[in-house]
C-alpha atoms as a PDB file:
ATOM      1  CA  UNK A   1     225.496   2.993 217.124  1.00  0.00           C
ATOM      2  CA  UNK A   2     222.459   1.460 218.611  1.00  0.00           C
ATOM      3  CA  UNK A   3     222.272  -1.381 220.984  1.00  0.00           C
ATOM      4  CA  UNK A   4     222.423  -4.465 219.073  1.00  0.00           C
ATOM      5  CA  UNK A   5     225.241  -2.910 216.779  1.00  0.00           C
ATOM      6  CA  UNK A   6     227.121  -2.289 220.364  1.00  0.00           C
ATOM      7  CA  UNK A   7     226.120  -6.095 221.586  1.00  0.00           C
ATOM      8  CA  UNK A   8     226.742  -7.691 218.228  1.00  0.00           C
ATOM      9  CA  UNK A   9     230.690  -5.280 218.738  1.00  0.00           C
ATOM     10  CA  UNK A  10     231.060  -6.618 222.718  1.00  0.00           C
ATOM     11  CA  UNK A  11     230.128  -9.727 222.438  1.00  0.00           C
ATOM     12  CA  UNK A  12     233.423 -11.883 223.407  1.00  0.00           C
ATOM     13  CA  UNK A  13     234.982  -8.885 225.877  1.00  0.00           C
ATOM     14  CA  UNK A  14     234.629 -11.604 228.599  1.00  0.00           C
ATOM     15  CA  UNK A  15     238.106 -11.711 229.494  1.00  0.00           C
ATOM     16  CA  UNK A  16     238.646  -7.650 229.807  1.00  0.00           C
ATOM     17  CA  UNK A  17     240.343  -6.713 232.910  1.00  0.00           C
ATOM     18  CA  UNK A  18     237.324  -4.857 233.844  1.00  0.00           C
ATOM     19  CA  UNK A  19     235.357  -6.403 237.012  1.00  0.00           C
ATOM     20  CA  UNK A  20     231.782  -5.606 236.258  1.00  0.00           C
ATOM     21  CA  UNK A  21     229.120  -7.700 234.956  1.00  0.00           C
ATOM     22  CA  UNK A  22     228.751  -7.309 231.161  1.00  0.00           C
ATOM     23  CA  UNK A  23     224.532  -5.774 230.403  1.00  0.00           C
ATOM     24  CA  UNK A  24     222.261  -7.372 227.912  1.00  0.00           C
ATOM     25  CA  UNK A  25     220.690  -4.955 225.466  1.00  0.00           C
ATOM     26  CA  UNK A  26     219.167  -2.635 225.622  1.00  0.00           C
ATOM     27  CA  UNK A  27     221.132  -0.989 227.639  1.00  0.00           C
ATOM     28  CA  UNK A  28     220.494   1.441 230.325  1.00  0.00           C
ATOM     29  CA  UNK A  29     221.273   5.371 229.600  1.00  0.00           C
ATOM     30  CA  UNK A  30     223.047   7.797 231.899  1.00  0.00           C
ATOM     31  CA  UNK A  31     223.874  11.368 230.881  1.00  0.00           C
ATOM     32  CA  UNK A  32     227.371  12.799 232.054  1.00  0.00           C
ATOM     33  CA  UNK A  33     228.128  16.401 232.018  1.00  0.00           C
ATOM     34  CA  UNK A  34     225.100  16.548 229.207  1.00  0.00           C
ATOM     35  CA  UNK A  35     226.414  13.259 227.082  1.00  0.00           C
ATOM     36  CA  UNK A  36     224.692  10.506 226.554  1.00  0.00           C
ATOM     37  CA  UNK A  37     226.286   7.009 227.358  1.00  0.00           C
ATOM     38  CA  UNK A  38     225.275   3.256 227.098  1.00  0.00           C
ATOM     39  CA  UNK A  39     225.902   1.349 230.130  1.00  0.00           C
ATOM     40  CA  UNK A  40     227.833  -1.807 229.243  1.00  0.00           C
ATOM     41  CA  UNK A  41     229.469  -3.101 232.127  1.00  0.00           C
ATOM     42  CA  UNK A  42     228.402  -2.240 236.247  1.00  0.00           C
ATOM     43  CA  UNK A  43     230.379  -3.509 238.458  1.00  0.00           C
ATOM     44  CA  UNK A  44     227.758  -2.214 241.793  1.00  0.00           C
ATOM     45  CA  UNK A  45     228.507   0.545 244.350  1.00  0.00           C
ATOM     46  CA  UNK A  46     232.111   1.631 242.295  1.00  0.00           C
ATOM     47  CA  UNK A  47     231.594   1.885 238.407  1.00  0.00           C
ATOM     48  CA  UNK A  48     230.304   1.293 235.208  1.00  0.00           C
ATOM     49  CA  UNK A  49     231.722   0.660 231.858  1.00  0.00           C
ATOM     50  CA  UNK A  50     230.009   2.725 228.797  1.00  0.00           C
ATOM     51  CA  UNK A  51     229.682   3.614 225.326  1.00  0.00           C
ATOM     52  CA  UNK A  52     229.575   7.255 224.807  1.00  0.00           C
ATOM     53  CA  UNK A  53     226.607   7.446 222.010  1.00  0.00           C
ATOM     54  CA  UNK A  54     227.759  10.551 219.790  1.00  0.00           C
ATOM     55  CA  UNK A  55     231.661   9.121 219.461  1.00  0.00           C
ATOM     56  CA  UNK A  56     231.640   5.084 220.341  1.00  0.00           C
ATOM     57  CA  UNK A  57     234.364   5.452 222.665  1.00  0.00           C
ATOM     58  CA  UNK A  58     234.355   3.682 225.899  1.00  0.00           C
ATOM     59  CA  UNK A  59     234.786   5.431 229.296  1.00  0.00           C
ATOM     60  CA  UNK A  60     234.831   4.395 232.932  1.00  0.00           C
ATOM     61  CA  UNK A  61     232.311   5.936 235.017  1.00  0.00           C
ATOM     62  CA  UNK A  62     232.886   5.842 238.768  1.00  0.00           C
ATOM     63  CA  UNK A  63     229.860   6.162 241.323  1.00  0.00           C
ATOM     64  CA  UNK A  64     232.318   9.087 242.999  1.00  0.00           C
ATOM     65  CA  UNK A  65     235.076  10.563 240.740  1.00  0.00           C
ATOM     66  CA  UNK A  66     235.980  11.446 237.335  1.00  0.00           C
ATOM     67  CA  UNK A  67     235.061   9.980 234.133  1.00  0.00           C
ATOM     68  CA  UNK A  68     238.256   8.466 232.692  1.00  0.00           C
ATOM     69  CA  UNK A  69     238.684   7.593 228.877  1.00  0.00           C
ATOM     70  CA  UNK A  70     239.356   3.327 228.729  1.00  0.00           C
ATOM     71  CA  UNK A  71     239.406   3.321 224.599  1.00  0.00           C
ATOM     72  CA  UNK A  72     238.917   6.037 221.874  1.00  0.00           C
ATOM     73  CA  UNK A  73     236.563   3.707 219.817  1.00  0.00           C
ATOM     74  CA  UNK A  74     234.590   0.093 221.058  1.00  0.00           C
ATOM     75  CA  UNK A  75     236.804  -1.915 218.034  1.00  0.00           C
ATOM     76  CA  UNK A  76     239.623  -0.336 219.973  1.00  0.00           C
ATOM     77  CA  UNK A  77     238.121  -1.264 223.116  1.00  0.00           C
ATOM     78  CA  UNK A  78     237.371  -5.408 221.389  1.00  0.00           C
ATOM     79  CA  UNK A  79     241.595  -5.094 220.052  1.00  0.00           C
ATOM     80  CA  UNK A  80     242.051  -4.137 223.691  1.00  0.00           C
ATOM     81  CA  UNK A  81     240.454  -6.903 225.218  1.00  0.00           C
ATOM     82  CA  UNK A  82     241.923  -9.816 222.624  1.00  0.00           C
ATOM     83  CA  UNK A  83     245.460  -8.593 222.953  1.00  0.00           C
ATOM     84  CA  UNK A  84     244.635  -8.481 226.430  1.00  0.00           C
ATOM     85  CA  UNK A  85     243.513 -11.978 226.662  1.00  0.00           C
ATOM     86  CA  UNK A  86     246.427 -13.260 224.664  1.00  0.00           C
ATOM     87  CA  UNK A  87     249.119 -11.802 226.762  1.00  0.00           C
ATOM     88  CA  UNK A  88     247.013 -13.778 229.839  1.00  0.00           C
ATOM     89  CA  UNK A  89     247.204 -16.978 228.210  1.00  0.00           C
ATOM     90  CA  UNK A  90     251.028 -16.327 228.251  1.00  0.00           C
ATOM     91  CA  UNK A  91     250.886 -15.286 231.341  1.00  0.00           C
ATOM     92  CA  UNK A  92     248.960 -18.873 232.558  1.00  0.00           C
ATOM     93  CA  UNK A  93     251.572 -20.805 230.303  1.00  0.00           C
ATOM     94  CA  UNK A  94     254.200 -19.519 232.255  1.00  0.00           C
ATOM     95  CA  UNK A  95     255.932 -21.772 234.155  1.00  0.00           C
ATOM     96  CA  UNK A  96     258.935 -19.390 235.352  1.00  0.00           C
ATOM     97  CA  UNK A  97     262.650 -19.888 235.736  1.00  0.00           C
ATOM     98  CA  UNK A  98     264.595 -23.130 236.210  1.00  0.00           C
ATOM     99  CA  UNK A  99     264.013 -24.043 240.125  1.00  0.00           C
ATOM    100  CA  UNK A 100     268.017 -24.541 239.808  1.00  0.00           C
ATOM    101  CA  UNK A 101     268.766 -21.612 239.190  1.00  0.00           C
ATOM    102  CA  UNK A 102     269.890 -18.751 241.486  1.00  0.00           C
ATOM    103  CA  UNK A 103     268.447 -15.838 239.720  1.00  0.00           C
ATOM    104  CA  UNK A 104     264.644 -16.878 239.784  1.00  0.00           C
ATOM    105  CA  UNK A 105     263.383 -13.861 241.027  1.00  0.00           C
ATOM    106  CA  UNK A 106     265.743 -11.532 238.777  1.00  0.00           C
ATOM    107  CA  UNK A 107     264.685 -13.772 235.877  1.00  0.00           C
ATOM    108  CA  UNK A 108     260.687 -13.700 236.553  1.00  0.00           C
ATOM    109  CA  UNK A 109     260.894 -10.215 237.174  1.00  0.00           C
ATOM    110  CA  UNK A 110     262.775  -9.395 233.715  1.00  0.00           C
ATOM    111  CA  UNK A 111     259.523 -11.833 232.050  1.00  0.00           C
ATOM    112  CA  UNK A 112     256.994  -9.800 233.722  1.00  0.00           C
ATOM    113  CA  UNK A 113     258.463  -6.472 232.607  1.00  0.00           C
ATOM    114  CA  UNK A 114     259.098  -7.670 228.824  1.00  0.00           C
ATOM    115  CA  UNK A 115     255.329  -8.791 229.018  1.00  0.00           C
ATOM    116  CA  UNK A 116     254.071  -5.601 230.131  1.00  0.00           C
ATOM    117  CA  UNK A 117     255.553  -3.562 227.804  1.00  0.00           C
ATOM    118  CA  UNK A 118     254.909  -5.462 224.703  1.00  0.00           C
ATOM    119  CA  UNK A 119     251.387  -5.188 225.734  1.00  0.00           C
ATOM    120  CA  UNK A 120     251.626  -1.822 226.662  1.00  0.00           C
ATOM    121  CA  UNK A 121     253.657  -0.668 222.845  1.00  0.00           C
ATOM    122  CA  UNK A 122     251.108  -2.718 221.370  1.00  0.00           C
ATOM    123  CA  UNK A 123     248.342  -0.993 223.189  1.00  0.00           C
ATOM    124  CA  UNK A 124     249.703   2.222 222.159  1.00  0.00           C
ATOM    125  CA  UNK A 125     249.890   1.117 218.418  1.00  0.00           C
ATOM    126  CA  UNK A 126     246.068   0.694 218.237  1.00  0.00           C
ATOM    127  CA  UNK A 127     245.023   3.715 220.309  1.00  0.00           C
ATOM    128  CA  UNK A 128     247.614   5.569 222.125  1.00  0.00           C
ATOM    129  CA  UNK A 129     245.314   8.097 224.088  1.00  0.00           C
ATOM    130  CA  UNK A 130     243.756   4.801 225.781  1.00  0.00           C
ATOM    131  CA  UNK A 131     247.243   4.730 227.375  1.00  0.00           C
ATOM    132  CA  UNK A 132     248.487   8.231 227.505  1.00  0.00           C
ATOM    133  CA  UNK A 133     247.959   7.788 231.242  1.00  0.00           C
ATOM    134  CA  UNK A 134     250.264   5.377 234.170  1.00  0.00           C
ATOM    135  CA  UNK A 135     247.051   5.286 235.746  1.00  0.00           C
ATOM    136  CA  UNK A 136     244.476   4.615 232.448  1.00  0.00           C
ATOM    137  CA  UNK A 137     242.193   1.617 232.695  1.00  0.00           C
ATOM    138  CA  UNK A 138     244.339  -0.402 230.488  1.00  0.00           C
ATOM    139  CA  UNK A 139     247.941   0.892 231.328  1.00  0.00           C
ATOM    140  CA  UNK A 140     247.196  -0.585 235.247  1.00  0.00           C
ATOM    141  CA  UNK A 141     245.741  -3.663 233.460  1.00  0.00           C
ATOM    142  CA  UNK A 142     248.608  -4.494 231.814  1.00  0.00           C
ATOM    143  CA  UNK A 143     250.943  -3.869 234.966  1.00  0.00           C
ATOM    144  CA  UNK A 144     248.948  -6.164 237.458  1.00  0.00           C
ATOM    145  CA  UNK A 145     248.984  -8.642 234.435  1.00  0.00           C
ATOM    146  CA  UNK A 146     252.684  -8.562 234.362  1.00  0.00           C
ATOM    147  CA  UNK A 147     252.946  -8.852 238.399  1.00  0.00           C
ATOM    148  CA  UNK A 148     250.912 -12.161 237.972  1.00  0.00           C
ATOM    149  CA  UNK A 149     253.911 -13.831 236.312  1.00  0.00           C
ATOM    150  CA  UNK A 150     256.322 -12.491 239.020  1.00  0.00           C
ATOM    151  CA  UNK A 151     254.159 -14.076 241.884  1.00  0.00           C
END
């Protein structure tokens, strides 16, 4: 995949959880443990976001730690990011429980979960291994997404 095929895929990943600013093309290289990757996404001093050339899937890459898979594929990573930014849009619609009621907090709390783990069955429908992991890229995504409603 070359660089403007990998723009051209990207383009409209605003709204992934990911904190980094999003690269231009062409992108800058770094080689991992001999692979060559695409640097999408930096966000300074902590990480980058990249396409692995040889396979198009999308991995974190932290200034000090361990390379962690965030997608098998970028279309994964681009279904990712849209069902991502639908659930926040229900998330910002939100307007919680009746003031009136006693159980606000019990009923909040039952909305947050149900949100997270329709995203997260829906995440595994499109590329399980993404979210094999409590502590993947997306999996914590879609947990701090949840606590947003329960705030």
């Amino acid at each position: 995949m070359n660089d403007s095929e990998v723009a051209l895929l990207l383009a409209g990943c605003a709204r992934c959880p990911y904190p980094g600013v999003w690269q231009d093309s062409p992108f800058t290289e770094r080689v991992v443990d001999g692979a060559r990757y695409a640097v999408v996404a930096v966000d300074p001093g902590l990480s980058v976001l990249a396409l692995r050339r040889d396979d198009g899937s999308l991995w974190g890459l932290p200034e000090d730690g361990v390379s962690h898979l965030v997608n098998s594929s970028a279309e994964a990573f681009v279904a990712f990011s849209r069902a991502y930014e639908e659930a926040a849009a229900e998330v910002e619609a939100y307007e919680g429980p009746d003031d009136d009621l006693d159980d606000d907090e019990d009923l909040a709390l039952q909305a947050a979960d149900a949100l997270t783990e329709a995203l997260l069955e829906r995440f595994e429908r499109l590329d399980a291994e993404a979210v094999a992991d409590e502590n993947s890229f997306w999996h914590v995504a879609a947990e701090e997404l949840g606590y947003g409603m329960n705030v």
